[in-house]
Protein backbone atom coordinates (compact mmCIF):
# COMPACT_ATOMS: atom_id res chain seq x y z
CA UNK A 1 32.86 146.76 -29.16
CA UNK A 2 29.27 145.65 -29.96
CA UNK A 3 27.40 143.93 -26.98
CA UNK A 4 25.86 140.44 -28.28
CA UNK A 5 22.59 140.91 -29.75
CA UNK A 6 21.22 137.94 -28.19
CA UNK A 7 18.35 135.59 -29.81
CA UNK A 8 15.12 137.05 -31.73
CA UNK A 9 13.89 136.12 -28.27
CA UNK A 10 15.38 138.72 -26.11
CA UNK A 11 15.62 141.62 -28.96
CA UNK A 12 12.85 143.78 -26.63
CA UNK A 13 14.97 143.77 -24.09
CA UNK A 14 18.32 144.96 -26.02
CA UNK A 15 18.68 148.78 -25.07
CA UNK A 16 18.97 149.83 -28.84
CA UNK A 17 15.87 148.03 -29.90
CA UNK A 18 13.56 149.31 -27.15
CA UNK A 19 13.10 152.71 -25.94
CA UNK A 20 11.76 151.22 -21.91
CA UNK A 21 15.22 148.62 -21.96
CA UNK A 22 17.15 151.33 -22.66
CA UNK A 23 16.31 153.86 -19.42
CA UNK A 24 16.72 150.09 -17.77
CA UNK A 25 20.03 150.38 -19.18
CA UNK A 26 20.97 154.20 -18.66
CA UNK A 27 20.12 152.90 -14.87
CA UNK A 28 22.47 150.60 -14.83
CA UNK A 29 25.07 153.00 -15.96
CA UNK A 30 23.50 155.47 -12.93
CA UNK A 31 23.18 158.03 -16.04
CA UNK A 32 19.53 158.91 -15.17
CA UNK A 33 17.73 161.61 -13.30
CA UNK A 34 14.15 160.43 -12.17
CA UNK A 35 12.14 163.61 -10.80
CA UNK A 36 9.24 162.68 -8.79
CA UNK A 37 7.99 166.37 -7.91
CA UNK A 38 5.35 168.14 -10.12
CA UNK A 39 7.69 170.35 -13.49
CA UNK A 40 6.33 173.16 -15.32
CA UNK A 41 7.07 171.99 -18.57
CA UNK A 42 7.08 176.17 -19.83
CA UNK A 43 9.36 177.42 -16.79
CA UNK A 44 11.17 175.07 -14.48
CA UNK A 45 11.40 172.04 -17.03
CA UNK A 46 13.12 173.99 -20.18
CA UNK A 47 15.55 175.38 -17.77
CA UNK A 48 16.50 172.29 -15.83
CA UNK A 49 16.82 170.41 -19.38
CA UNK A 50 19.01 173.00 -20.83
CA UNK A 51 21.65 172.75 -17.46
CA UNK A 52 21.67 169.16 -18.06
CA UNK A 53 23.14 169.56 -21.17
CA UNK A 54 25.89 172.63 -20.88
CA UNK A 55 27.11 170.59 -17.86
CA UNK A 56 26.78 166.98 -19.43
CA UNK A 57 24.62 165.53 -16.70
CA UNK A 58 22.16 162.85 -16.40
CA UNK A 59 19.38 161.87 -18.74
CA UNK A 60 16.51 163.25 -17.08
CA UNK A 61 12.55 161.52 -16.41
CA UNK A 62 10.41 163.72 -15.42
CA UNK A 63 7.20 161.55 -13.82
CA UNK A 64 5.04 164.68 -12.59
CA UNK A 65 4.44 167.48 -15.46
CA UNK A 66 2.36 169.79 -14.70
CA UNK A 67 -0.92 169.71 -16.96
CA UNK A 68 -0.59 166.75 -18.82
CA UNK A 69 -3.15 164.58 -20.54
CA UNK A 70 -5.05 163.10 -17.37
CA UNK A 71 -1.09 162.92 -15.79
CA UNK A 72 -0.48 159.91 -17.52
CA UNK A 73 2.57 160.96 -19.89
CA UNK A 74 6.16 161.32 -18.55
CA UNK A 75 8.84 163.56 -20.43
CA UNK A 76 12.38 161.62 -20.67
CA UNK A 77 14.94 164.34 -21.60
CA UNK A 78 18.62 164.75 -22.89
CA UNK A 79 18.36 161.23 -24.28
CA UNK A 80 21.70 161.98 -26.51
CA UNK A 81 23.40 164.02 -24.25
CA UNK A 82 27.06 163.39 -23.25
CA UNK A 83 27.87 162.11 -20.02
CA UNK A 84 30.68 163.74 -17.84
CA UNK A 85 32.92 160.64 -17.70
CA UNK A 86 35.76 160.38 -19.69
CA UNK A 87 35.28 156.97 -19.94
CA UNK A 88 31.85 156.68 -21.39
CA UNK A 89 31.43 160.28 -22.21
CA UNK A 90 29.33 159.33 -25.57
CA UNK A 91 27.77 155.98 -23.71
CA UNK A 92 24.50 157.07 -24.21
CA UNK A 93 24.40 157.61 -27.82
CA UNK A 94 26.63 153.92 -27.55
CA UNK A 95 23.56 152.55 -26.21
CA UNK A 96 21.55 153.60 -29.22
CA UNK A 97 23.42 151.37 -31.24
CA UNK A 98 24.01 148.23 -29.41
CA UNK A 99 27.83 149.31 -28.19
CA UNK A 100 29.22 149.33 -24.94
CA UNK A 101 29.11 153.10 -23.34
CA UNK A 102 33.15 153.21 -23.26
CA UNK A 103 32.51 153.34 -27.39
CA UNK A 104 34.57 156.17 -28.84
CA UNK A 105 32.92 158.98 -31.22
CA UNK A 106 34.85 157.35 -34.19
CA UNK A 107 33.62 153.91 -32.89
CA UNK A 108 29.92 155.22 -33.59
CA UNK A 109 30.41 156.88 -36.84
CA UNK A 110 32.51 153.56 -37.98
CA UNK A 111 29.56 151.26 -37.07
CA UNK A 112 26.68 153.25 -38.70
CA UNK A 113 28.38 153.60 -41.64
CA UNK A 114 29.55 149.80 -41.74
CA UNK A 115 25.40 149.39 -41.92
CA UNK A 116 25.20 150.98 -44.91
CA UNK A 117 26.69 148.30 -47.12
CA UNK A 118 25.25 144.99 -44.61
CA UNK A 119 22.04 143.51 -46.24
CA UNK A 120 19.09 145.49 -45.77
CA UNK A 121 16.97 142.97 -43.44
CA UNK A 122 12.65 144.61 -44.22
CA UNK A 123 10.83 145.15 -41.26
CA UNK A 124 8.67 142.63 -39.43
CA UNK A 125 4.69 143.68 -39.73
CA UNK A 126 3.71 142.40 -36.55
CA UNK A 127 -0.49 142.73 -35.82
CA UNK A 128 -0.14 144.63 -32.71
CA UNK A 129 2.59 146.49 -30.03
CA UNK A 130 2.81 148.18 -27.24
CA UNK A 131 1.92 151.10 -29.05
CA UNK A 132 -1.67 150.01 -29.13
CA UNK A 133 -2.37 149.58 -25.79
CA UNK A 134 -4.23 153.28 -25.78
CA UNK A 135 -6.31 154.40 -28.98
CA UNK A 136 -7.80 158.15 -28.79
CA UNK A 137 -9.67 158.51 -31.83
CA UNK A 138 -10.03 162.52 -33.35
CA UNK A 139 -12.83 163.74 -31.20
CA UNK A 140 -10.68 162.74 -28.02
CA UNK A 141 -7.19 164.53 -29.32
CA UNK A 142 -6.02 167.19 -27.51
CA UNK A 143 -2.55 168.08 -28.19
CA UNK A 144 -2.50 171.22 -26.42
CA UNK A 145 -2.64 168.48 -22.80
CA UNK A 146 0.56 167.02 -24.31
CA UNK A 147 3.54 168.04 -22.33
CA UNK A 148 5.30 169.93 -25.11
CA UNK A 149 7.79 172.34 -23.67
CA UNK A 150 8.47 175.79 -24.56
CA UNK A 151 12.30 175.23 -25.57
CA UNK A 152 12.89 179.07 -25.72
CA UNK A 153 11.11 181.83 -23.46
CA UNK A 154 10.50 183.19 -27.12
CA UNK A 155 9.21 180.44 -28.98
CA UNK A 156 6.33 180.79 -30.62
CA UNK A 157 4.41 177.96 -28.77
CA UNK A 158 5.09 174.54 -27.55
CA UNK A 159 7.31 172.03 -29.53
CA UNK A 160 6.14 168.59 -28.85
CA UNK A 161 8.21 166.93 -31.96
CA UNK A 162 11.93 167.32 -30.85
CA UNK A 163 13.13 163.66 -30.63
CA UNK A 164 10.62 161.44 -32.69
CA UNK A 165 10.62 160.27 -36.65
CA UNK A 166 7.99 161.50 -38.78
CA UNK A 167 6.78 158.54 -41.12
CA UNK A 168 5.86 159.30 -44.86
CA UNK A 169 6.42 157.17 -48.14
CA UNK A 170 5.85 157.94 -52.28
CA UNK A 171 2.39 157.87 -53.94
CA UNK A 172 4.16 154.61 -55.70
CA UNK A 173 4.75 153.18 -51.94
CA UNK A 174 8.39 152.81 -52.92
CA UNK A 175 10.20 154.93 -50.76
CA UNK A 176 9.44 154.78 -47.00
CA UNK A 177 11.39 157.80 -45.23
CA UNK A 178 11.92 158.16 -41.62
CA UNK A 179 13.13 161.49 -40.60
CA UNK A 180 13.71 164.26 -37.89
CA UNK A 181 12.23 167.65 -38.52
CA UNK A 182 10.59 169.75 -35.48
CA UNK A 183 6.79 170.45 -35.21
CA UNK A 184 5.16 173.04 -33.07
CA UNK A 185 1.47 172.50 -31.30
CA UNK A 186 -0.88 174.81 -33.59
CA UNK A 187 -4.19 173.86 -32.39
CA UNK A 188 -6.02 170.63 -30.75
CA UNK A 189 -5.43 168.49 -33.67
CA UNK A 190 -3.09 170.20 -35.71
CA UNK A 191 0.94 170.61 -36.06
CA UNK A 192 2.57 172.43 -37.78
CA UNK A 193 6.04 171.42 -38.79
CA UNK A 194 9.74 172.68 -40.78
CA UNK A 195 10.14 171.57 -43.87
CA UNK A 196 13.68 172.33 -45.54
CA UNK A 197 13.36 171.70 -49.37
CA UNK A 198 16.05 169.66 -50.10
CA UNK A 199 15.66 166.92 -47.61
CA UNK A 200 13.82 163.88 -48.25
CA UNK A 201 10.60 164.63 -46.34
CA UNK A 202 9.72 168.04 -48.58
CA UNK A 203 10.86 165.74 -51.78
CA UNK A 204 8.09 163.30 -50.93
CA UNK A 205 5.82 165.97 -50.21
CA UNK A 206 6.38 167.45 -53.76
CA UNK A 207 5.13 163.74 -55.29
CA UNK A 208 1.94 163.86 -53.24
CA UNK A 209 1.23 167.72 -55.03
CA UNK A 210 2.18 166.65 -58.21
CA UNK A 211 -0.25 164.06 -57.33
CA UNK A 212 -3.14 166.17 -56.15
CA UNK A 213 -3.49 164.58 -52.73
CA UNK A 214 -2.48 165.48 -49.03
CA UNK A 215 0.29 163.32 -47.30
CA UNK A 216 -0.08 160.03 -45.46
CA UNK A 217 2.17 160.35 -41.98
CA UNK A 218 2.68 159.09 -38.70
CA UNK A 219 5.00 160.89 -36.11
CA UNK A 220 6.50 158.05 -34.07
CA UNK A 221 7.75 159.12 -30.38
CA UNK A 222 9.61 157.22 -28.32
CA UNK A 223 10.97 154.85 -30.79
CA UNK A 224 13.69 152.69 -30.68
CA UNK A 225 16.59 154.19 -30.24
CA UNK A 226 18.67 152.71 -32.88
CA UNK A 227 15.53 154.26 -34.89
CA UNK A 228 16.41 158.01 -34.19
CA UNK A 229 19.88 157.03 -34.98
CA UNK A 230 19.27 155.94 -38.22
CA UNK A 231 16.69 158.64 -38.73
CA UNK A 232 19.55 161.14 -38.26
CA UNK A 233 21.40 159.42 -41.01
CA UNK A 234 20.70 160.82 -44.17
CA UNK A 235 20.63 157.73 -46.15
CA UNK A 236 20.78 157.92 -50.31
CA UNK A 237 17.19 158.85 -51.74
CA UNK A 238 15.30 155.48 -52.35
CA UNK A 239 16.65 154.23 -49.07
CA UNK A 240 14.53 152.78 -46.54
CA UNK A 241 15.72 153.59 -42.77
CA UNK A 242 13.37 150.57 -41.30
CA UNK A 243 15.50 148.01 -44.15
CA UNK A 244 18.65 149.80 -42.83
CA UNK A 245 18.04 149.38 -38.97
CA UNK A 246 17.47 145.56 -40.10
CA UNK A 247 20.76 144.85 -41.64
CA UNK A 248 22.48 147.00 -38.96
CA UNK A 249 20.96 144.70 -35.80
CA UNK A 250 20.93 141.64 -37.80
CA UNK A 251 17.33 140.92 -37.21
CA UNK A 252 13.93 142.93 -38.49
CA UNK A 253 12.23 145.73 -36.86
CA UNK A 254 9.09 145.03 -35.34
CA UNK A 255 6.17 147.34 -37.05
CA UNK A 256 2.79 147.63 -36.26
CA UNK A 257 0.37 149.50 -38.89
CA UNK A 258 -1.36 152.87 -38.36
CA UNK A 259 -5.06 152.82 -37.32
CA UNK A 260 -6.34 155.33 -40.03
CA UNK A 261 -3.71 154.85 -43.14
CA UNK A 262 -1.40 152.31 -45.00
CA UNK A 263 1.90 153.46 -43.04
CA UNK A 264 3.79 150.91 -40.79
CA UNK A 265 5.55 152.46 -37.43
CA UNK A 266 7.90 150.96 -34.58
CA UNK A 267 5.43 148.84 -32.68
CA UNK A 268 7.02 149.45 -29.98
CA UNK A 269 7.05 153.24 -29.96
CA UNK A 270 5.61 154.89 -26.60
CA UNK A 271 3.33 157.49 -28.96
CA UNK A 272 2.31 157.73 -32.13
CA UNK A 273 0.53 160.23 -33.68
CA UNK A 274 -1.51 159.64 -37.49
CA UNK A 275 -2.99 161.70 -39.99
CA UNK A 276 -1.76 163.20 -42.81
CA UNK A 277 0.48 166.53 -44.29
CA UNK A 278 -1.47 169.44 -46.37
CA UNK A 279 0.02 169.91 -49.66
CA UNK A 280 -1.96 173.37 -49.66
CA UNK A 281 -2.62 174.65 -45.96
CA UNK A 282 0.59 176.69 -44.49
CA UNK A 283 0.69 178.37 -41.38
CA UNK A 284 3.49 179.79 -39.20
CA UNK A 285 6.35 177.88 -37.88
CA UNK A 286 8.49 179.60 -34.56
CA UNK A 287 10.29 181.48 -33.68
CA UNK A 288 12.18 178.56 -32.34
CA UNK A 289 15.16 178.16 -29.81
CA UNK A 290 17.73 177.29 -32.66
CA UNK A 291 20.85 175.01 -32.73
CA UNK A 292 22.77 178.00 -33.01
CA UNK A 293 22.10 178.80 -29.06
CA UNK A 294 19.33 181.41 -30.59
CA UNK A 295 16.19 182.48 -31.05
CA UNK A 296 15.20 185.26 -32.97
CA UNK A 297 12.07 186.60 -32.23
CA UNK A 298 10.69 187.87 -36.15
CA UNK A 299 12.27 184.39 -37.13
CA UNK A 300 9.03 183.02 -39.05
CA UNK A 301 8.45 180.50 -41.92
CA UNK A 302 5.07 179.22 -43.40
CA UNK A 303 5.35 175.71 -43.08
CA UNK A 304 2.76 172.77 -44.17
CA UNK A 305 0.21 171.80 -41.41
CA UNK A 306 -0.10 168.38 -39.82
CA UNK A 307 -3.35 166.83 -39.77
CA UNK A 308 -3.92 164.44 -36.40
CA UNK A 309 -7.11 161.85 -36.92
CA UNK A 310 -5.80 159.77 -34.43
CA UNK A 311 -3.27 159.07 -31.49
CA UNK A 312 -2.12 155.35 -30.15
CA UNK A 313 0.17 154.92 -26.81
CA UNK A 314 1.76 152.78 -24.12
CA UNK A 315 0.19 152.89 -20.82
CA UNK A 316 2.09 155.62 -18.91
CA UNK A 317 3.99 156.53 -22.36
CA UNK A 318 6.75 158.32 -22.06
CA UNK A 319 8.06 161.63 -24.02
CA UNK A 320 11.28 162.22 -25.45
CA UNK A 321 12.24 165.75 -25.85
CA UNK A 322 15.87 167.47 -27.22
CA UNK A 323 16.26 171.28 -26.37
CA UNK A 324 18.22 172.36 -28.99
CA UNK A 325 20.78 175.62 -28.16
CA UNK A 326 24.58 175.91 -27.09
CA UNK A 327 26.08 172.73 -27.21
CA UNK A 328 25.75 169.82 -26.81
CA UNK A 329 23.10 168.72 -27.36
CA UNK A 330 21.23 166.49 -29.62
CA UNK A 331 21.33 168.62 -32.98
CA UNK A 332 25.82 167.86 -32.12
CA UNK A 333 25.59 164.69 -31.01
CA UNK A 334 23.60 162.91 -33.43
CA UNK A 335 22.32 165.33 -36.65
CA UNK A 336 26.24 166.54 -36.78
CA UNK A 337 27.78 163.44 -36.10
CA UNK A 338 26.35 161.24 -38.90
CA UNK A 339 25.99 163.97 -41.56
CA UNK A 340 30.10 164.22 -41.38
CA UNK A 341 30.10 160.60 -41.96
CA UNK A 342 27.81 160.90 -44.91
CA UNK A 343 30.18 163.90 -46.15
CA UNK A 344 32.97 161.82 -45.81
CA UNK A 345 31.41 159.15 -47.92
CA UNK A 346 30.82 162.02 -50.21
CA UNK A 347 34.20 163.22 -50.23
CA UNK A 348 35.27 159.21 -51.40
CA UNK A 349 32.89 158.75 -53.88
CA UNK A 350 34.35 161.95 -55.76
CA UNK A 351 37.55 160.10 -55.11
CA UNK A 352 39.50 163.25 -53.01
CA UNK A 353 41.64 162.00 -50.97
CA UNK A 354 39.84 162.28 -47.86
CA UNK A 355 40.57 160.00 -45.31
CA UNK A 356 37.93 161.25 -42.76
CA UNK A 357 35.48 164.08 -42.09
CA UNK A 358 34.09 164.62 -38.92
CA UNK A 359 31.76 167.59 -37.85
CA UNK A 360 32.87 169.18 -34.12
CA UNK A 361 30.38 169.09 -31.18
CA UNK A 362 32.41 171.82 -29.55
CA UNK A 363 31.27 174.18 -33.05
CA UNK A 364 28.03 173.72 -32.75
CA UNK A 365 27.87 171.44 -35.86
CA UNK A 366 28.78 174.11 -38.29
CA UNK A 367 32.32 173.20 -39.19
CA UNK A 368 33.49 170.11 -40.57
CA UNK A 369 37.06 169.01 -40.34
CA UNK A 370 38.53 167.02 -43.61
CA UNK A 371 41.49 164.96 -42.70
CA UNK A 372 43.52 164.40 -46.69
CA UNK A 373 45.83 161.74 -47.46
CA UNK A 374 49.01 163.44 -47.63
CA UNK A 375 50.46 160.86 -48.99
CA UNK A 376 48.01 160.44 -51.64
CA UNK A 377 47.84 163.89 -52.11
CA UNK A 378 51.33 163.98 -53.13
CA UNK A 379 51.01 160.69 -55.76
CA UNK A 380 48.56 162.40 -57.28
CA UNK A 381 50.52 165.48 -57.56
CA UNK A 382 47.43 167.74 -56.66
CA UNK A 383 48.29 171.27 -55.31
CA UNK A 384 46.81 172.44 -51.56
CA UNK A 385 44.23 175.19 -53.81
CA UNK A 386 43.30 172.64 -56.00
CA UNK A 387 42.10 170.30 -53.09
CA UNK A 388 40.32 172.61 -51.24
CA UNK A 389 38.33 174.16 -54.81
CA UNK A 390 37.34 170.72 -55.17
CA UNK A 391 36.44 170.07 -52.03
CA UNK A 392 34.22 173.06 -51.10
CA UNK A 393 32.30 171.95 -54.45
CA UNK A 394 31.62 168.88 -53.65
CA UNK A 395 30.57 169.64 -50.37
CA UNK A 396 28.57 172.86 -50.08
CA UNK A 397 27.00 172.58 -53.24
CA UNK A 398 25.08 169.29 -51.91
CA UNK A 399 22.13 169.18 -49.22
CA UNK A 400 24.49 167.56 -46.96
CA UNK A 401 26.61 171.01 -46.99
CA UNK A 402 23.59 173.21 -46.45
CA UNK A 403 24.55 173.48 -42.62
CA UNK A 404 27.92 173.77 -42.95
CA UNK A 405 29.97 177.17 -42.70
CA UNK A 406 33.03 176.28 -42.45
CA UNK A 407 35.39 173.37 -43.78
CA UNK A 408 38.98 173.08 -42.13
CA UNK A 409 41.50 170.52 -44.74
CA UNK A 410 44.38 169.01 -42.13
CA UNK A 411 46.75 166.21 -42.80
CA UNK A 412 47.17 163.21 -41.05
CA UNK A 413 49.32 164.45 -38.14
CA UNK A 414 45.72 166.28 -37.12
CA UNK A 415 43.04 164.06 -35.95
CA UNK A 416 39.84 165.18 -36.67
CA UNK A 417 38.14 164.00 -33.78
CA UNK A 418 40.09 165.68 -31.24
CA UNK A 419 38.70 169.54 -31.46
CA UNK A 420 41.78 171.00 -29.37
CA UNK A 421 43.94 169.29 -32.11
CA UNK A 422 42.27 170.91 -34.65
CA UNK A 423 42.38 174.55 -33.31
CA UNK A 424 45.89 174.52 -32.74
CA UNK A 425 46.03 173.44 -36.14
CA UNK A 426 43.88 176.42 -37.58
CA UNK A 427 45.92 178.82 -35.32
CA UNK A 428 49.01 177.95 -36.42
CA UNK A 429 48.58 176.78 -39.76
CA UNK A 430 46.02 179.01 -41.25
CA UNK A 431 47.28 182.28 -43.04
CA UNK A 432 44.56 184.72 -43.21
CA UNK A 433 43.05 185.06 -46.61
CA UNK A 434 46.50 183.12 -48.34
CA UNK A 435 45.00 179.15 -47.01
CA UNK A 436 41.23 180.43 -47.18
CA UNK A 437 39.02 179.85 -50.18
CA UNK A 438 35.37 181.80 -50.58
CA UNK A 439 32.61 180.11 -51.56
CA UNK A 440 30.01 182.74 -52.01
CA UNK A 441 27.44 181.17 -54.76
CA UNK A 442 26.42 178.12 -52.93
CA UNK A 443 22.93 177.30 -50.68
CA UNK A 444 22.82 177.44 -47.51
């Protein structure tokens, strides 16, 4: 299923390891939009995006927004979006990764996690990118010129991290994380941007308080795409995603360090962004056009603000943005998609006898489907209750659960990856309150 890599040669031009070869490759796969006429990107853009993904159309660039920074940055959206063929219906997260676009959903989740136990391969410091062809220093930032889109008519202003990896390590340098987590424009030079405790970003952030000292970060846009990919993956604490992404590919990720601190980024991103995280100053994050397909409008959070000292781009950089709402959309295709895999992993390392998990894109990435091995089940003489206890302890009493309402337990006649499957299954199989199991003192 994987295309061949090629030499270290041609590695720019593989559509997984740069972000320009793969829109080259999306058209060739005629799975791209390109919009020439000027977009709103607060009215016309949010609404076109959001029909592109409840209809599962093209990838969308957008080369005219309408009050961007000297009209020199284009806005590429759905870039994880399903396509409407049911013969490459997930080919464009299949180009992420290196396979070909007629890759199946269980293909993806089989190679990512394969990655996990290859050799980590470090990243490649390289002295300069593409990233570097345009420096703005602070007193030329502007982030309100960005073209950050208002995702919800009720958001409380313009998102401009939806689809990039913000960069942060430990006071010790040891741990180098690379993760997803939205940020909203707050002023000229300031984001601010969701923290959840648990995940590896806010963990990090607690060393630099215990340490007395605000946060080195970059926010990398436009990276390569196997980056968000792993990115999405949460990988065990300790793990570096740029080490990962090596052994994955086969060959190290070129990285490029920041002009104003110590932290290494793609360097071939289109934007990156550099400064560093308060560990004191909070100010209000959203409302915000959730996964859930809502937004509530008294839905506020303090969240730590984002520092910006200095900005580096391509020439004519491009955007990446992900709407998140009713599915599907990119908080399905890729956030769901590889946290089942991780609860899977999970499930195995408890040793149930789980022989897959998989979280549907249909449910909005809420449920998770456990397929057990019956026959298993039955050697080990464990009863159906028994199972299931276990298995909603393991699972929503870890981070990885936190999202999760619902688990569904089928046996190997069901296959989790096929969502009608699985409903008949719950219809038919389910006996209310008899097969169901309450698990009302967890998080989340």
């Amino acid at each position: 299923m994987p295309e061949q890599f090629g030499s270290p040669e041609t590695a720019r031009g593989l559509p997984h390891l740069a972000f320009r070869s793969f829109l080259d490759a999306l058209r060739r796969d005629d799975d791209i939009t390109e919009v020439d006429q000027e977009v709103d990107p607060h009215t016309r853009l949010p609404t076109i995006v959001r029909e592109v993904y409840e209809c599962q159309g093209k990838a969308t660039l957008f080369k005219n927004v309408k009050g961007t920074h000297d009209g020199s940055i284009r806005v590429l959206a759905a870039p994880s979006g399903l396509r409407k063929s049911q013969a490459s219906t997930y080919g464009r997260l299949a180009r992420h990764i290196g396979l070909l676009p007629s890759a199946s959903m269980k293909d993806l989740v089989s190679a990512m996690m394969a990655a996990k136990v290859k050799q980590p391969i470090e990243p490649a410091v390289v002295a300069t990118g593409p990233v570097k062809e345009e420096k703005l220093c602070a007193d030329q930032i502007d982030l309100m010129k960005l073209p950050a889109p208002f995702v919800d008519t009720a958001d409380g202003d313009k998102y401009l991290q939806t689809y990039g990896i913000h960069v942060v390590q430990s006071p010790d340098g040891s741990w180098i994380n690379w993760s997803i987590a939205r940020a909203m424009v707050y002023d000229k030079d300031h984001l601010v941007g969701q923290l959840i405790r648990p995940h590896h970003i806010a963990q990090i952030r607690e060393k630099w308080k215990s340490a007395g000292e605000d946060v080195p970060w970059a926010l990398a846009l436009g990276v390569p795409p196997v980056a968000m990919m792993a990115a999405s993956m949460p990988l065990p604490e300790g793990r570096s995603h740029a080490a990962y992404i090596g052994g994955m590919t086969g060959r190290p990720l070129d990285v490029v360090k920041c002009e104003t601190n110590g932290l290494y980024v793609p360097a071939n991103a289109e934007i990156v962004l550099e400064g560093s995280m308060s560990i004191t100053e909070t100010k209000c994050d959203g409302p915000f056009g959730e996964m859930h397909g809502y937004c509530f409008a008294t839905h506020e959070h303090r969240q730590p603000l984002f520092k910006v000292n200095a900005m580096t781009h391509r020439t004519g950089a491009i955007l990446p943005i992900s709407m998140a709402g009713r599915a599907v959309d990119e908080m399905q295709t890729l956030a769901g998609t590889l946290e089942g895999a991780e609860i899977q992993q999970l499930c195995q390392e408890d040793d149930l006898p789980i022989n897959n998990v998989f979280i549907p894109i249909e449910a909005q990435a809420v449920w998770a489907v456990a397929q057990v091995d019956t026959a298993r089940l039955r050697r080990l003489k464990m009863h159906s209750s028994t199972l299931c206890r276990r298995l909603g302890n393991v699972v929503f009493r870890n981070r990885l659960g936190l999202t999760i309402h619902r688990m569904y337990v089928v046996g190997t006649d069901i296959d989790p990856y096929k969502f009608k499957d699985v409903i008949w299954a719950f219809s038919t199989r389910c006996r209310p309150g008899m097969d169901e199991y309450l698990f009302e003192d967890v998080p989340g």
